[in-house]
Protein backbone atom coordinates (compact mmCIF):
# COMPACT_ATOMS: atom_id res chain seq x y z
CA UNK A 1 0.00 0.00 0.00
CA UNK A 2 1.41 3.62 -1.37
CA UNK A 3 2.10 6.16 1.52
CA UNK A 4 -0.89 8.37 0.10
CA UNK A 5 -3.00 5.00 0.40
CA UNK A 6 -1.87 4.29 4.11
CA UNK A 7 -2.80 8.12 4.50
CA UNK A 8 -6.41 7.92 3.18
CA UNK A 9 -7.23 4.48 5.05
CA UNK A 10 -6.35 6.20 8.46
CA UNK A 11 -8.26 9.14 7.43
CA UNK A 12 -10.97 6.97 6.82
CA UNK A 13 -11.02 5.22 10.26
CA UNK A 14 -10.36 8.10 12.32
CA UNK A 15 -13.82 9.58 10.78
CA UNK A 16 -15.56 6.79 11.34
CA UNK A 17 -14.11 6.92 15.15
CA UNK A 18 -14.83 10.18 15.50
CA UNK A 19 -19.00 9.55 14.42
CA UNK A 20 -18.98 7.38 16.94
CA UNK A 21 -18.37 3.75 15.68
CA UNK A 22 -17.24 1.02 18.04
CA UNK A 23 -15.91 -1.50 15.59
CA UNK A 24 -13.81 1.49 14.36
CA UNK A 25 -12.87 2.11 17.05
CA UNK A 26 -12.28 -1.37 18.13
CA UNK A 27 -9.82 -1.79 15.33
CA UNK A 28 -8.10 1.46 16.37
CA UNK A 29 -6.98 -0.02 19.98
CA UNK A 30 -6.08 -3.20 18.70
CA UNK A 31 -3.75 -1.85 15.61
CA UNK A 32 -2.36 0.72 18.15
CA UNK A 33 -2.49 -0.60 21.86
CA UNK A 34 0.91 -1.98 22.02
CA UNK A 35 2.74 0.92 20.44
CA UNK A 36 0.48 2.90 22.70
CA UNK A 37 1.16 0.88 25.96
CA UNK A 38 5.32 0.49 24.90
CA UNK A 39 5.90 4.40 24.27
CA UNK A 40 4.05 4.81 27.46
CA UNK A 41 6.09 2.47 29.36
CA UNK A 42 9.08 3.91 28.22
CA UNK A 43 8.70 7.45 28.43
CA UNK A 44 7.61 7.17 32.31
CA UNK A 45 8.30 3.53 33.89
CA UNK A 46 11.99 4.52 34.75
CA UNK A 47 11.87 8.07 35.32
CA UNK A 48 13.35 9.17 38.83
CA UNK A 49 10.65 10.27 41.37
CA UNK A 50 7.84 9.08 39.27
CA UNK A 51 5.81 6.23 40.01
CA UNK A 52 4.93 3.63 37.11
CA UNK A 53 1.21 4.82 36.46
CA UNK A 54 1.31 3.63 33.05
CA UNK A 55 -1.99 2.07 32.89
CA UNK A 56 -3.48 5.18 34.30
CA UNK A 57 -1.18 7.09 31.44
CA UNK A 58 -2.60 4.68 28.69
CA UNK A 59 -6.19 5.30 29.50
CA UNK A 60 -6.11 9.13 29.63
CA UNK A 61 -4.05 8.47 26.48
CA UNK A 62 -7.09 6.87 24.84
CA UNK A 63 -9.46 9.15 26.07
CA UNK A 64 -7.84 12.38 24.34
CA UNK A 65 -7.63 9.88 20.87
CA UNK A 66 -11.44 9.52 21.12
CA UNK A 67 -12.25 13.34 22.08
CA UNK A 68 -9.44 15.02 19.91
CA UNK A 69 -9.47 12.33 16.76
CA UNK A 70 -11.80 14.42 14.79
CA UNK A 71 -9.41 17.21 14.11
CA UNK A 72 -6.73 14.49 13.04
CA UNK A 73 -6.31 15.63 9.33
CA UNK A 74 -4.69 12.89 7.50
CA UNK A 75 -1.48 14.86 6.78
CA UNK A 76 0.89 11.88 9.49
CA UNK A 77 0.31 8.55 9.62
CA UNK A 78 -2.38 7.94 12.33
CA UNK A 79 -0.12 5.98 14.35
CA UNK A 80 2.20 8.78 14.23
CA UNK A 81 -0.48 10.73 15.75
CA UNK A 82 -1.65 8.76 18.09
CA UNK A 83 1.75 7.93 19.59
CA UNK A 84 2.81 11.67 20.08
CA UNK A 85 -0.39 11.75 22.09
CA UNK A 86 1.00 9.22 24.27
CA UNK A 87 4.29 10.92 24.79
CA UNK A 88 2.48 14.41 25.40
CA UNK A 89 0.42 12.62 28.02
CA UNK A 90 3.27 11.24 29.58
CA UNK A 91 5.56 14.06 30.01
CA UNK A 92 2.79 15.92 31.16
CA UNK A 93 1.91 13.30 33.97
CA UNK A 94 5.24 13.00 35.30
CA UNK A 95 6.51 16.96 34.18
CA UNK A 96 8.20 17.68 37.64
CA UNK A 97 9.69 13.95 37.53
CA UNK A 98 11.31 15.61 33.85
CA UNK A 99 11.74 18.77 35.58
CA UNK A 100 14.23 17.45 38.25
CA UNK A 101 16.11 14.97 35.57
CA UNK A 102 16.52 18.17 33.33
CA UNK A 103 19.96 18.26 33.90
CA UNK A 104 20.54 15.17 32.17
CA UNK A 105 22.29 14.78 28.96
CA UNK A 106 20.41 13.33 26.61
CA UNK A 107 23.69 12.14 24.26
CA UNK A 108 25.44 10.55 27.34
CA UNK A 109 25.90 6.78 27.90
CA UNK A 110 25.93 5.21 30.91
CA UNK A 111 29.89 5.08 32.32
CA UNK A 112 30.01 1.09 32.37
CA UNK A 113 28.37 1.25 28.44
CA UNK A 114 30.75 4.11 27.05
CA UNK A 115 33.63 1.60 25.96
CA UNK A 116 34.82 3.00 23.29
CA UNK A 117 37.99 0.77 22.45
CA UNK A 118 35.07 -2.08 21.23
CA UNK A 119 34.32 0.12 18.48
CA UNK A 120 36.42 1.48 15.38
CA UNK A 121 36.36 4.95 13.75
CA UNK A 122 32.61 4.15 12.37
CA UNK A 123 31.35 3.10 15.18
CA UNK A 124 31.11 -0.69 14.25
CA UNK A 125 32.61 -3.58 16.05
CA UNK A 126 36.04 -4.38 15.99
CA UNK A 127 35.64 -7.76 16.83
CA UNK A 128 31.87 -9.75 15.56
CA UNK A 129 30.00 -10.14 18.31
CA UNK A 130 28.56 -13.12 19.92
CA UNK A 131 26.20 -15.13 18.40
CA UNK A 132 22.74 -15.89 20.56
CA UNK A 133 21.02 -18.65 18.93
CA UNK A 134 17.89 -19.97 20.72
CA UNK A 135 17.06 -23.26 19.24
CA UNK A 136 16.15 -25.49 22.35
CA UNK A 137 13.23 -25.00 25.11
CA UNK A 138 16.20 -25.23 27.28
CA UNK A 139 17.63 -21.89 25.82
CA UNK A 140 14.40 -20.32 26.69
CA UNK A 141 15.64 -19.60 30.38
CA UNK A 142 18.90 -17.83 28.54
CA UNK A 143 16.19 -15.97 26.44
CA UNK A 144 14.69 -14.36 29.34
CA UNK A 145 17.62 -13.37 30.68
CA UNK A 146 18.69 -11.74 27.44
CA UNK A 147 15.26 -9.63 27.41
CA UNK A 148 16.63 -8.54 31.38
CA UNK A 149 19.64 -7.30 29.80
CA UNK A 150 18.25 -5.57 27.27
CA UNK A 151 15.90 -4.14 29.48
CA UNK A 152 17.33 -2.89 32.34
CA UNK A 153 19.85 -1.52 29.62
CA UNK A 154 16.78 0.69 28.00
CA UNK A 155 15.73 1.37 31.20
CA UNK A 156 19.13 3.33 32.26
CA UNK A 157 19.18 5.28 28.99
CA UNK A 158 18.76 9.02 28.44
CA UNK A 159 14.82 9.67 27.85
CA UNK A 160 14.96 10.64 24.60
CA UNK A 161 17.57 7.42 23.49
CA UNK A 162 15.23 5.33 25.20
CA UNK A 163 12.40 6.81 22.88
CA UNK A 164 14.18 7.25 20.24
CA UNK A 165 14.97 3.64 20.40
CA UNK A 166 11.38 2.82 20.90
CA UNK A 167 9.85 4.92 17.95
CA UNK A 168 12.25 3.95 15.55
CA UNK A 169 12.93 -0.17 16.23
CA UNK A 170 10.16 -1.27 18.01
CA UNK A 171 6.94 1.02 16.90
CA UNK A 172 8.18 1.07 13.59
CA UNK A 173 7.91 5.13 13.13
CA UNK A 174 10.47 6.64 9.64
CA UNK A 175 13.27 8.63 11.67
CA UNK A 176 11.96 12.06 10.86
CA UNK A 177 8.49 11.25 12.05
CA UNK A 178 10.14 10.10 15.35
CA UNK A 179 12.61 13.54 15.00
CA UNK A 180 9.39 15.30 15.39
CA UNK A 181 7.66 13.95 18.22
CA UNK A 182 11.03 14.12 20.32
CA UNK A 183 11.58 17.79 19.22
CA UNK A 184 14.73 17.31 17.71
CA UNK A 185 16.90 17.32 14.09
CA UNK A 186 16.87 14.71 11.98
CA UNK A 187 20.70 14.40 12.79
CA UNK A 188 20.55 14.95 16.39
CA UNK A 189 18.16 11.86 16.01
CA UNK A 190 20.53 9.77 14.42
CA UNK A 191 23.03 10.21 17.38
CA UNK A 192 20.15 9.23 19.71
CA UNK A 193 19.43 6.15 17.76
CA UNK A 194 23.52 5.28 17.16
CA UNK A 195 24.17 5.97 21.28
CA UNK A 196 21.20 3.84 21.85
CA UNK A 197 22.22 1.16 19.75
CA UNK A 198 25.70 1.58 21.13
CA UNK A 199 24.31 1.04 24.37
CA UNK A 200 22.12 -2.21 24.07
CA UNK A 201 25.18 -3.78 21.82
CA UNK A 202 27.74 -3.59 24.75
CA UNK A 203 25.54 -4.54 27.19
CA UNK A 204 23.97 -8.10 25.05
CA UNK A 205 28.40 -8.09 24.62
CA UNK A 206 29.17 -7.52 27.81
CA UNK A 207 26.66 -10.47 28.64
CA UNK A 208 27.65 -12.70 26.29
CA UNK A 209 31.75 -12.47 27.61
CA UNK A 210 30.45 -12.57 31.34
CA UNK A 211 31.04 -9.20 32.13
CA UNK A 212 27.89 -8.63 32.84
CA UNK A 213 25.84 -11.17 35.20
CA UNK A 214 22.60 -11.58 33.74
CA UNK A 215 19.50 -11.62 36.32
CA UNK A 216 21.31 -10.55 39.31
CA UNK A 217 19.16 -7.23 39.03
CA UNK A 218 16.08 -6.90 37.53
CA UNK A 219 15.16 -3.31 38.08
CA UNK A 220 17.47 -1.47 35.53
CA UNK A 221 21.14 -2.29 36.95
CA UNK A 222 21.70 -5.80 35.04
CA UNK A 223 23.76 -4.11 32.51
């Protein structure tokens, strides 16, 4: 389906939303809830001094798509829209939580992550990393702890590498769409997503070698 196509389908549902149909908007929450519920998550579930409200977050989240989708006009993707909902919702809930983290550099990796000498010039590996292959039910317990690594990895990031992350990889947003709702350049977002990536690379690495114990903290530190 051509971008104008994608454009003119969402159009379509959000109308039909916005008059007030249920399997519309049915099909909106299902297509969106995860993106919805993950951008959420991220934005607030880590953030120093806040508490993790996210389902709270998610609902208020839905209730300004139903009451503000009629003035959605087509020109984004709806999921697009929808998601810098979420992230307006979120910094708003937890704005003196941002407030008091404002200080923080949003470029900066964590001290234990920022190991340079693993990477050349171009910021690839200098050595391949190593390979996780899950083949076995008995490799499901090392898949788990993989997913702890990764993370309590995301979860130590700068906000907006966390989100930037999150957008891009995971939500499935182009770059400059996620450029926008974070506020920044398109090339300031490319550092966010290459620091992020940085990040969660040395960290699975760092695992992988036994430099980092896997499951030994589950609340953000296992990295």
């Amino acid at each position: 389906m051509s971008d104008l196509a994608v454009l003119r389908a969402d159009k379509e549902l959000a109308t039909r939303v916005a008059n007030g149909d249920e399997t519309a908007f049915v099909a909106l929450v299902r297509e969106h809830s995860v993106a919805v519920t993950r951008t959420v998550a991220r934005a607030i579930g880590t953030m120093r001094g806040a508490s993790n409200d996210v389902d709270d977050v998610v609902q208020e989240v839905w209730v300004s798509v139903i009451r503000g989708i009629g003035r959605y006009e087509g020109r984004a993707r709806l999921r697009t829209w929808i998601i810098g909902v979420a992230i307006n919702h979120a910094r708003r809930h937890f704005r003196k939580a941002l407030k008091r983290n404002a200080h923080e550099d949003p470029y900066a990796l964590p001290s234990d992550l920022d190991d340079s000498s693993r990477f050349d010039e171009r910021g690839r590996w200098r050595l391949p990393v190593a390979a996780v292959d899950f083949r076995t039910p008995a490799d499901e317990l090392e898949a788990m702890r993989l997913t702890e690594v990764v993370d309590g990895c995301l979860a130590r990031l700068p906000e907006k590498q966390r989100l930037a992350l999150t957008l891009v990889l995971l939500d499935g947003l182009e770059p400059t769409e996620a450029a926008v709702l974070l506020e920044v350049e398109d090339g300031n977002l490319r550092v966010l997503l290459h620091r992020a990536r940085t990040a969660v690379r040395s960290a699975v690495e760092n695992w992988r070698t036994g430099k980092a114990p896997a499951g030994s903290n589950t609340g953000g530190e296992a990295c």
